[in-house]
C-alpha atoms as a PDB file:
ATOM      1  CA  UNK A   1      35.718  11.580 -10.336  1.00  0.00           C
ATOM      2  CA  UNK A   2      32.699   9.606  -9.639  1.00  0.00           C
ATOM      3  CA  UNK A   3      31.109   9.182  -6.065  1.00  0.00           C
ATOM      4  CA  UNK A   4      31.842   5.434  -4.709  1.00  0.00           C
ATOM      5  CA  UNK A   5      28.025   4.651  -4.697  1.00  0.00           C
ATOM      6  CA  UNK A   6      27.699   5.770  -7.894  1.00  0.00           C
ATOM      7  CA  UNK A   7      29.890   2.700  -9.509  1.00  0.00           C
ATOM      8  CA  UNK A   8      28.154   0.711  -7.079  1.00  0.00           C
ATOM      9  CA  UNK A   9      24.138   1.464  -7.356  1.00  0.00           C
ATOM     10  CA  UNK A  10      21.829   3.085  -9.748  1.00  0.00           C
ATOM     11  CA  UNK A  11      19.342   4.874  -7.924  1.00  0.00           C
ATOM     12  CA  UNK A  12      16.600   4.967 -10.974  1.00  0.00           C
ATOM     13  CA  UNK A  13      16.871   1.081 -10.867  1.00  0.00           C
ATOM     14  CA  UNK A  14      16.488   0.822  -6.994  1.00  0.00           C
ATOM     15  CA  UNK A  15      13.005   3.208  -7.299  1.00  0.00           C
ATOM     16  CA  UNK A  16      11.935   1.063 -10.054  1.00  0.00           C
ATOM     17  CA  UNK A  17      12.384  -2.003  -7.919  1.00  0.00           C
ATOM     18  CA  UNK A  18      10.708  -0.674  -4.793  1.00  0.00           C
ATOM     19  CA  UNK A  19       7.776   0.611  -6.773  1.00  0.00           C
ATOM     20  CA  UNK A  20       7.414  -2.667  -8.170  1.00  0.00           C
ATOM     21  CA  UNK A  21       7.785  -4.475  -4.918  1.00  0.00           C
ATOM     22  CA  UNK A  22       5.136  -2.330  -2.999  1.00  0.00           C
ATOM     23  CA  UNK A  23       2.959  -2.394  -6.251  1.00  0.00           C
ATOM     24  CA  UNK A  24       3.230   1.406  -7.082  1.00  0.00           C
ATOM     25  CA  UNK A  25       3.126   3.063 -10.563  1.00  0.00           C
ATOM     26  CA  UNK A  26       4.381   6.458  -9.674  1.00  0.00           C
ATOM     27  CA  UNK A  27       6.867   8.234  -8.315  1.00  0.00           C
ATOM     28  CA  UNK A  28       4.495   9.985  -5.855  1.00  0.00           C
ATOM     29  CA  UNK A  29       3.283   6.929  -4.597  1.00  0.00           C
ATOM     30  CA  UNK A  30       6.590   5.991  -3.455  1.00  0.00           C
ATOM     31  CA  UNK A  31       7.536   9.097  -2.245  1.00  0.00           C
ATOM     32  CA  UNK A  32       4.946   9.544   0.002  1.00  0.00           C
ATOM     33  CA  UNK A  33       5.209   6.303   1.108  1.00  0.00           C
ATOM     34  CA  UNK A  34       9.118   6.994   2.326  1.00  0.00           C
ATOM     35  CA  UNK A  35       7.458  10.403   3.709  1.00  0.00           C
ATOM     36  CA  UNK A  36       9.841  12.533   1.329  1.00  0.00           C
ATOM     37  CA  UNK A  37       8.334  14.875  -1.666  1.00  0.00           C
ATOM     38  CA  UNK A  38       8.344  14.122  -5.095  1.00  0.00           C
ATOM     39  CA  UNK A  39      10.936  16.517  -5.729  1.00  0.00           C
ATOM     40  CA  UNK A  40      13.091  15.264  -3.575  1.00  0.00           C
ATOM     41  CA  UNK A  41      12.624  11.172  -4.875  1.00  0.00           C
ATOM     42  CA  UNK A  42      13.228  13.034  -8.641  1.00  0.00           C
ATOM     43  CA  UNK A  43      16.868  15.022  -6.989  1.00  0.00           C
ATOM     44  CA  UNK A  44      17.527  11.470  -5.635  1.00  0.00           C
ATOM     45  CA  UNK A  45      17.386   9.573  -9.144  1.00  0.00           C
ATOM     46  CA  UNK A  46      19.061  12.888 -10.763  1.00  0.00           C
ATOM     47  CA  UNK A  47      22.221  12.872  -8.517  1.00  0.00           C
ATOM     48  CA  UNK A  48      22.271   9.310  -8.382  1.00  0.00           C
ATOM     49  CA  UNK A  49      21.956   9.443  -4.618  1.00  0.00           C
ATOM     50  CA  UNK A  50      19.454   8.451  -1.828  1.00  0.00           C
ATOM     51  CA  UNK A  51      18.962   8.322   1.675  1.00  0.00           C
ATOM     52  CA  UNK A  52      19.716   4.690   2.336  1.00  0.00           C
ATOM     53  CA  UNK A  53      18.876   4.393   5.834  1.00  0.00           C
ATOM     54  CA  UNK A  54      15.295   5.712   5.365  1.00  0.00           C
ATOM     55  CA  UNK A  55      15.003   3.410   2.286  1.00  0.00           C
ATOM     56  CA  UNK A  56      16.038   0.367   3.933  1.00  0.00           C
ATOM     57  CA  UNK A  57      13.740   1.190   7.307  1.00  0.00           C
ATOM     58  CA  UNK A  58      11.189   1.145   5.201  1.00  0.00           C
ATOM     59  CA  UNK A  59      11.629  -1.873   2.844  1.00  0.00           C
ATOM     60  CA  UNK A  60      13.146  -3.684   5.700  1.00  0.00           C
ATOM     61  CA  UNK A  61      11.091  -6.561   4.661  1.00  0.00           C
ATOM     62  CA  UNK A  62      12.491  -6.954   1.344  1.00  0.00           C
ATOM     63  CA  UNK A  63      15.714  -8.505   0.347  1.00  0.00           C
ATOM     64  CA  UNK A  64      18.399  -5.625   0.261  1.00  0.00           C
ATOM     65  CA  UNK A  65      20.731  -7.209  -2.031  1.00  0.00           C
ATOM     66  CA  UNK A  66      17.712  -8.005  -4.609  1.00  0.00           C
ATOM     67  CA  UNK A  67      17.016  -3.750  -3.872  1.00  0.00           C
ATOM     68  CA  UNK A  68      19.975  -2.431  -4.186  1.00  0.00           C
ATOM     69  CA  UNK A  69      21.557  -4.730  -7.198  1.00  0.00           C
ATOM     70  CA  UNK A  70      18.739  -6.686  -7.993  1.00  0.00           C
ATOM     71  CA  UNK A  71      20.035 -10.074  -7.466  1.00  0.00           C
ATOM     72  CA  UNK A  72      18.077 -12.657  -5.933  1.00  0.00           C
ATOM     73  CA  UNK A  73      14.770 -12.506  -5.393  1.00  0.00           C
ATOM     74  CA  UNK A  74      12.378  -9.400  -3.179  1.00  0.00           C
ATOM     75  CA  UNK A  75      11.638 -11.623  -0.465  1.00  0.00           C
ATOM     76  CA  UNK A  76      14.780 -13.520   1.310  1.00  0.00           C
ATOM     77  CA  UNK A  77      14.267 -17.323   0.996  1.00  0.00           C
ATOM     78  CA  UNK A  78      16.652 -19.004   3.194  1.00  0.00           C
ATOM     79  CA  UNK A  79      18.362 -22.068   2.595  1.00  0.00           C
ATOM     80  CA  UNK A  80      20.254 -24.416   4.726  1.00  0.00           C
ATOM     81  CA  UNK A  81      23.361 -26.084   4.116  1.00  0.00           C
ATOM     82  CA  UNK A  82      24.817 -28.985   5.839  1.00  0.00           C
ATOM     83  CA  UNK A  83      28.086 -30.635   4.623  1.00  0.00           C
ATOM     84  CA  UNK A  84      31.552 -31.192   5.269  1.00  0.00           C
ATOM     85  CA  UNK A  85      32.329 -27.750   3.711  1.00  0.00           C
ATOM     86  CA  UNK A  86      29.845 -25.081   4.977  1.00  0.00           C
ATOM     87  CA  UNK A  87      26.852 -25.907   8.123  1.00  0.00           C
ATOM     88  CA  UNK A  88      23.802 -23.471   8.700  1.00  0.00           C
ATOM     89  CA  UNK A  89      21.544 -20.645   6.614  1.00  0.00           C
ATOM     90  CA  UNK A  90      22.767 -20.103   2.985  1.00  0.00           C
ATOM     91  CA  UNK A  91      21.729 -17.705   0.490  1.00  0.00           C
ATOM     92  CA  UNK A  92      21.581 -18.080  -3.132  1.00  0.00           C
ATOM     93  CA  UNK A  93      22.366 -15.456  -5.310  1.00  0.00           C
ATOM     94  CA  UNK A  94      21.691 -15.460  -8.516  1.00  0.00           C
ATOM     95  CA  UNK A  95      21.195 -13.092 -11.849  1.00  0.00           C
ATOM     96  CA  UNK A  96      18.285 -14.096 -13.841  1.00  0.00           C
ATOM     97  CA  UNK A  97      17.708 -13.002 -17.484  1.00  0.00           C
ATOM     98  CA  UNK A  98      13.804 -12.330 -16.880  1.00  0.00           C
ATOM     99  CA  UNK A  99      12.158 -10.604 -13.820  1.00  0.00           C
ATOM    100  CA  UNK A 100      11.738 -12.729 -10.824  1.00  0.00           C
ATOM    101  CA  UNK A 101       8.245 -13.980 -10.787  1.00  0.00           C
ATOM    102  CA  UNK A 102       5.812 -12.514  -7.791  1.00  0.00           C
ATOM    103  CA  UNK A 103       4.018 -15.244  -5.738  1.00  0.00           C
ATOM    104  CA  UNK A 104       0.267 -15.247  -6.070  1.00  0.00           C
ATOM    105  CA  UNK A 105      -1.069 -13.213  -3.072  1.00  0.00           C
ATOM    106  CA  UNK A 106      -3.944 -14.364  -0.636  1.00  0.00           C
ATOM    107  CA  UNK A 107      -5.899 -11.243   0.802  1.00  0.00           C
ATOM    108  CA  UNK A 108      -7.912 -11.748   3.595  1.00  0.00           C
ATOM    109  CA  UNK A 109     -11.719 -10.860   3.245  1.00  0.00           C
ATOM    110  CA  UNK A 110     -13.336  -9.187   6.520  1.00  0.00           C
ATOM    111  CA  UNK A 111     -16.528  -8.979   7.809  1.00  0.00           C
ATOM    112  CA  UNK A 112     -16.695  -5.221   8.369  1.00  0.00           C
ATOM    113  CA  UNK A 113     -20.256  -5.031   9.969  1.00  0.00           C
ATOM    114  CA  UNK A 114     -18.725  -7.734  12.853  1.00  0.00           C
ATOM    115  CA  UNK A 115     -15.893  -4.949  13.513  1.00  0.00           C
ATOM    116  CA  UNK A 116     -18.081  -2.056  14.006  1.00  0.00           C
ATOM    117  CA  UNK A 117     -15.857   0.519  12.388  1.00  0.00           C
ATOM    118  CA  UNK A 118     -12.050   0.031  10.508  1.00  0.00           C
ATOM    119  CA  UNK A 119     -10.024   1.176  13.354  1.00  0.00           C
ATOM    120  CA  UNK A 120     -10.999  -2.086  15.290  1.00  0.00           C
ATOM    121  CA  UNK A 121     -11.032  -4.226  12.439  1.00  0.00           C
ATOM    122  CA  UNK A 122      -7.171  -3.303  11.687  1.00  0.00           C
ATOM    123  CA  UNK A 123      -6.494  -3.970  15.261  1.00  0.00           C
ATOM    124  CA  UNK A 124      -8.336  -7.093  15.905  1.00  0.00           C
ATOM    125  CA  UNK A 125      -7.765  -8.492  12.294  1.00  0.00           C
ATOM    126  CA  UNK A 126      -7.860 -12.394  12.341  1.00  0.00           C
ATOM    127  CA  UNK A 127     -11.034 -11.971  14.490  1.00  0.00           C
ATOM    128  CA  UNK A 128     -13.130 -10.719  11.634  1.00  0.00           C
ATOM    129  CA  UNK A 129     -12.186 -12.912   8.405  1.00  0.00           C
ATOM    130  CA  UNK A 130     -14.379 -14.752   6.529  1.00  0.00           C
ATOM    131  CA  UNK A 131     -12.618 -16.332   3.687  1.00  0.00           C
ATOM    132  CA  UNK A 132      -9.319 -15.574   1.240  1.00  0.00           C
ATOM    133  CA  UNK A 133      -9.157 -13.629  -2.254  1.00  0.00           C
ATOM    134  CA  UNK A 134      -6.324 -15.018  -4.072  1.00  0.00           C
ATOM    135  CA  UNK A 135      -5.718 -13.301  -7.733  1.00  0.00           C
ATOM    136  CA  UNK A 136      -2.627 -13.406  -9.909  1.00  0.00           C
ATOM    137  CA  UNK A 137      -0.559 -10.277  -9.718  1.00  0.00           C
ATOM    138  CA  UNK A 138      -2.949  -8.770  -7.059  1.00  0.00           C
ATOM    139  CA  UNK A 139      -1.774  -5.431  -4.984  1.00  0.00           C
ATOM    140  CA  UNK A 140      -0.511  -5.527  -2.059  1.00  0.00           C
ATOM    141  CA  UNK A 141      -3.169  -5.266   0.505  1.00  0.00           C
ATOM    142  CA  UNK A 142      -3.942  -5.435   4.394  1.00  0.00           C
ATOM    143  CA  UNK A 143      -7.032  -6.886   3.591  1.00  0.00           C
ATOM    144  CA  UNK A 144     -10.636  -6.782   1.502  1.00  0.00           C
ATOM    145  CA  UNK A 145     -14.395  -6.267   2.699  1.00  0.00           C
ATOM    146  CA  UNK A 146     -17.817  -5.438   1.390  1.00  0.00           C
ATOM    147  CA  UNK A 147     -18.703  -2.051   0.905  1.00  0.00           C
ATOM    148  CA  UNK A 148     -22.562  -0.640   1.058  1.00  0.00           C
ATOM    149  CA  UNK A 149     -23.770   2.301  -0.035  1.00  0.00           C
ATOM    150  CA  UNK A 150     -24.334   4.480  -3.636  1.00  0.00           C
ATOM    151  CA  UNK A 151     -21.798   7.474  -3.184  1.00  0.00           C
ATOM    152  CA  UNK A 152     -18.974   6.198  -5.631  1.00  0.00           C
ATOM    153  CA  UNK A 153     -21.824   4.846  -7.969  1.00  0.00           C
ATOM    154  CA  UNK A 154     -21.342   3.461 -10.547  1.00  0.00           C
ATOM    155  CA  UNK A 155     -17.204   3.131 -10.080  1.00  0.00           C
ATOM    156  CA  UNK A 156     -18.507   0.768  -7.256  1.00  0.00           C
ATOM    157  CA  UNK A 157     -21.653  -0.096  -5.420  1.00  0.00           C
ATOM    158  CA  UNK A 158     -23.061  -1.779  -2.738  1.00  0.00           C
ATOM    159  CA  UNK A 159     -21.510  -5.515  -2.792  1.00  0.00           C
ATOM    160  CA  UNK A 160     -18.653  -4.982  -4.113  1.00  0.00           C
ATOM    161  CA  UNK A 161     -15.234  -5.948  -2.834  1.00  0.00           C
ATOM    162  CA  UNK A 162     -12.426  -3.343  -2.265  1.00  0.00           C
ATOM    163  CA  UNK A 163      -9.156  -4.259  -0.945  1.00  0.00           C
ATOM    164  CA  UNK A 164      -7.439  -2.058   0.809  1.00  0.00           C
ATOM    165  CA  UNK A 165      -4.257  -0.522   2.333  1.00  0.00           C
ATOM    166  CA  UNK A 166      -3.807   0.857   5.933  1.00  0.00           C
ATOM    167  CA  UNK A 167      -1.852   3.762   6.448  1.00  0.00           C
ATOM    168  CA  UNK A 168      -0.556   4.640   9.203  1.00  0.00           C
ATOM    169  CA  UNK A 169       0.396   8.435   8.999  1.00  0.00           C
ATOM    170  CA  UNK A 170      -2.565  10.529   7.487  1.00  0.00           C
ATOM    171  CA  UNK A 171      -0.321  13.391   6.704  1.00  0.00           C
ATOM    172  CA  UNK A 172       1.169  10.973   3.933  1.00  0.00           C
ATOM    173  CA  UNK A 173      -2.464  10.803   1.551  1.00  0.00           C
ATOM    174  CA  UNK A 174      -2.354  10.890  -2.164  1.00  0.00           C
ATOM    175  CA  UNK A 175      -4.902  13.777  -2.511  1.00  0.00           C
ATOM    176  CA  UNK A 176      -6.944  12.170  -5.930  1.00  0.00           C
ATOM    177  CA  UNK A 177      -6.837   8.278  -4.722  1.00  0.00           C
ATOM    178  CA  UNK A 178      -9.633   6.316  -3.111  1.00  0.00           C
ATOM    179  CA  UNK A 179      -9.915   5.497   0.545  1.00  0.00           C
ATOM    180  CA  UNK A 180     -11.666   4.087   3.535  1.00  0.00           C
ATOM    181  CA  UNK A 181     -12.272   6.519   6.115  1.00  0.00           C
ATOM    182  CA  UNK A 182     -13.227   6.013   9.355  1.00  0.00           C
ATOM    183  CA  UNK A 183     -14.212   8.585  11.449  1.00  0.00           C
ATOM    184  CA  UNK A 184     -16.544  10.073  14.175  1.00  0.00           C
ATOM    185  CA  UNK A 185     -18.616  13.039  14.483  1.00  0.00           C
ATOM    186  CA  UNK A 186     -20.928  14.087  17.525  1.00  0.00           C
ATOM    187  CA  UNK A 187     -20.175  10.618  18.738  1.00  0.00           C
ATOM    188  CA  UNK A 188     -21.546   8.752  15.610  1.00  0.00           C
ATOM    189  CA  UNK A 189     -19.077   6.678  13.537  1.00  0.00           C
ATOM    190  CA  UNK A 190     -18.515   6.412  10.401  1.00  0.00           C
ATOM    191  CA  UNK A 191     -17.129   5.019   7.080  1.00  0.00           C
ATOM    192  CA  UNK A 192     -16.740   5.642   3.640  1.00  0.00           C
ATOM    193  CA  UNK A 193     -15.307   5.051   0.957  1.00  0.00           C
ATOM    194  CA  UNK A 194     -14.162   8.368  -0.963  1.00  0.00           C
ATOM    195  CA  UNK A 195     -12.256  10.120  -3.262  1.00  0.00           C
ATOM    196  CA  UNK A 196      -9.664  12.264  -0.788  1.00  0.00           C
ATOM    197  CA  UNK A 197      -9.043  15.880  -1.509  1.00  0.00           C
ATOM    198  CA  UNK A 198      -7.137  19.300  -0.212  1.00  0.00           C
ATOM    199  CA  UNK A 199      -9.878  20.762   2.144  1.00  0.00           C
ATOM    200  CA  UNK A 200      -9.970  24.843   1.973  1.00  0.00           C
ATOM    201  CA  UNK A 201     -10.512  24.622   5.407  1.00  0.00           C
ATOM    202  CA  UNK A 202      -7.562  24.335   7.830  1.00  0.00           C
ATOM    203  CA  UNK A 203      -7.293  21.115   9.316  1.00  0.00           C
ATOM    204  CA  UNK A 204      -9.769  19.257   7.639  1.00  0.00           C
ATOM    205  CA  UNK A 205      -9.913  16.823   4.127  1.00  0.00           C
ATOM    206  CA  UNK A 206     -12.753  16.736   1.913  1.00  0.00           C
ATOM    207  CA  UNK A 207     -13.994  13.718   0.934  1.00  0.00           C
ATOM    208  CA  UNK A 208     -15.731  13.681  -2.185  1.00  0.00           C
ATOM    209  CA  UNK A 209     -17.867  11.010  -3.973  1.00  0.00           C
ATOM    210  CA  UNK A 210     -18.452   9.892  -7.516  1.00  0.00           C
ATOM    211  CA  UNK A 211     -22.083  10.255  -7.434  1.00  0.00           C
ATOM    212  CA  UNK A 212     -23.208  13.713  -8.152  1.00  0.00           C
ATOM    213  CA  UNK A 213     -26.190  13.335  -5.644  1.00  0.00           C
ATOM    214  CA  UNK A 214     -23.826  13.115  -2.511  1.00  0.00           C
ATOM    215  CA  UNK A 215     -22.449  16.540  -1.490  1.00  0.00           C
ATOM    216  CA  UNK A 216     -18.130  16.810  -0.373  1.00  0.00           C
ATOM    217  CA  UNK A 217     -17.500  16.884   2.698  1.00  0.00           C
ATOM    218  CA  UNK A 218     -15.006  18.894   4.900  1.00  0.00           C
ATOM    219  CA  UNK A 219     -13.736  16.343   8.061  1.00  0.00           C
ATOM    220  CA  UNK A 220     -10.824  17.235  10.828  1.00  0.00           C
ATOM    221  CA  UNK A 221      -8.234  15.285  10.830  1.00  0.00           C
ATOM    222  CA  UNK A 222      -8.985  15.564  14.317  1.00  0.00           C
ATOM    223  CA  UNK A 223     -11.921  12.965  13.976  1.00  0.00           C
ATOM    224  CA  UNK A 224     -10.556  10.585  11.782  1.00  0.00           C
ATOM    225  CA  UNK A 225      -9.982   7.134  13.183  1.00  0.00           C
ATOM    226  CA  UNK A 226      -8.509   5.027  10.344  1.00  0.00           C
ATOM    227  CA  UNK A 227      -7.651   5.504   6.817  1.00  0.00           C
ATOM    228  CA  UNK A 228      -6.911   2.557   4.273  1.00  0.00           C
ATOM    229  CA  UNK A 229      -6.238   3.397   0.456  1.00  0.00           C
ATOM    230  CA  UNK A 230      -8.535   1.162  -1.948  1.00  0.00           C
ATOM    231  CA  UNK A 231      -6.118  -0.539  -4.065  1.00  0.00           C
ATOM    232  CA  UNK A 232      -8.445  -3.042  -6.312  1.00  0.00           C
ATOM    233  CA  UNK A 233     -12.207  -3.859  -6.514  1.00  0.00           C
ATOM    234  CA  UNK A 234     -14.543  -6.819  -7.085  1.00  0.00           C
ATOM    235  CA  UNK A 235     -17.665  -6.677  -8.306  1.00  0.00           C
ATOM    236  CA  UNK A 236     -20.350  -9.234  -8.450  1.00  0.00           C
ATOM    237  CA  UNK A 237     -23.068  -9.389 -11.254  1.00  0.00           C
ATOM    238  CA  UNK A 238     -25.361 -11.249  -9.775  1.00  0.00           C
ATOM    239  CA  UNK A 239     -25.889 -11.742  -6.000  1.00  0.00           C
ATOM    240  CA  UNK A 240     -26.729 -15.176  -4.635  1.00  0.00           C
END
C-alpha cells in the first residue's frame, strides 16, 4: 500500500522546482545547498520521500504550496479581499498550462575597493552600491562588482563584472565552481577570485586559477573571511 505522501507529492517534481527557483542545474548544487549529500537528495527522489522540515527551512521564502504541488506562483503574492462574503489577505491559486514566468531580477553592483575586503561589503551592503544590473532570466545573486587582476585570464579579466553568491557555511563548497575569497594571511587581506579545490593538506582549500602563470594555492579555512560563488559575468569590450 502506498505511503500517504506518496499520493500526495512527487519528490522528483519538488527538486526540480527548487532547483529552478534557486537557479541550480544539478542535483549537487541543491544538495549542498540543503547541507545533505548527493546520495542522499538521489535516495530522497528514489523513495519518493524527503525531509520536509529541512526543505521548507530552507526555501522558507518561497511559496510552499507552488513547492510542494506547484500551484501558484514561487513567490507568495498576496491579495486582499473586501466584500460582503470574505474581508482580509486572499490567495489565488491557480494551475497554469505553461511555467510561471520569473520576474526580471535587479542585482546590485558594489564598489568593492570602497569596502576594503568582501566580508565588510556583505555586512555593510547598501553602503557600497553604485548602480543596478537588471538582465532577463539572471541568477540569483547577493550582488555584482568589478574584479582586477589576470589569474582567471582569459575566462575573465580585469573589468569585468561577476555576480556573486554569499555563502554562509564554507563546509558546503562545490569543489570545481568559481568563487570570491576573502581571506587574510600575516595580517594582509585578500581576495580572489578562483577556481575552489580539495586541498591535500588538512584544513586548508586550494585555490587554483585559470592562468597557467599563477601557481594553486593551499589556504586554512582558518583564514578565510568570506566566500561568495560567481554565478554570471560581464565583460566589457571597450572601456570608457
Amino acid at each position: 500500500m502506498e505511503k500517504e505522501q506518496d499520493l500526495l507529492f512527487n519528490v522528483a517534481d519538488i527538486v526540480k522546482r527548487a532547483k529552478r527557483v534557486l537557479n541550480f542545474k544539478t542535483d549537487a548544487e541543491l544538495a549542498a545547498y540543503l547541507g545533505v549529500s548527493r546520495p542522499t537528495l538521489s535516495n530522497w527522489i528514489a523513495r519518493n520521500g524527503i525531509d520536509f522540515p529541512l526543505l521548507l527551512e530552507k526555501l522558507k521564502e518561497i511559496d510552499y504550496n507552488w513547492l510542494l504541488v506547484g500551484k501558484g506562483q514561487p513567490v507568495h503574492q498576496a491579495k486582499f479581499c473586501n466584500d460582503e462574503i470574505v474581508s482580509g489577505e486572499v490567495e489565488m491559486i491557480h494551475n497554469p498550462k505553461t511555467a510561471d514566468p520569473v520576474d526580471d531580477r535587479s542585482i546590485p553592483l558594489y564598489d568593492i575597493t570602497a569596502a576594503a575586503n568582501l566580508k565588510t561589503l556583505l555586512a555593510n551592503k547598501q553602503q557600497h552600491v553604485v548602480g543596478k544590473i537588471q538582465i532577463p532570466n539572471i541568477p540569483v545573486c547577493d550582488g555584482a562588482l568589478y574584479i582586477s587582476g589576470d589569474s582567471m585570464y582569459p575566462i575573465l579579466k580585469s573589468g569585468d563584472v561577476v555576480g556573486f553568491k554569499e555563502i554562509s557555511n564554507f563546509s558546503n563548497v562545490i569543489y570545481g565552481e568559481m568563487y570570491l575569497v576573502s581571506f587574510c594571511i600575516d595580517g594582509d587581506e585578500y581576495l580572489s577570485v578562483k577556481y575552489i579545490n580539495r586541498s591535500e593538506v588538512e584544513g586548508c582549500i586550494k585555490l587554483v586559477s585559470y592562468n597557467p602563470h599563477h601557481e594553486p594555492m593551499d589556504i586554512p579555512l582558518t583564514s578565510i573571511q568570506a566566500m561568495a560563488i560567481v554565478k554570471f559575468s560581464i565583460r566589457k569590450n571597450m572601456m570608457m
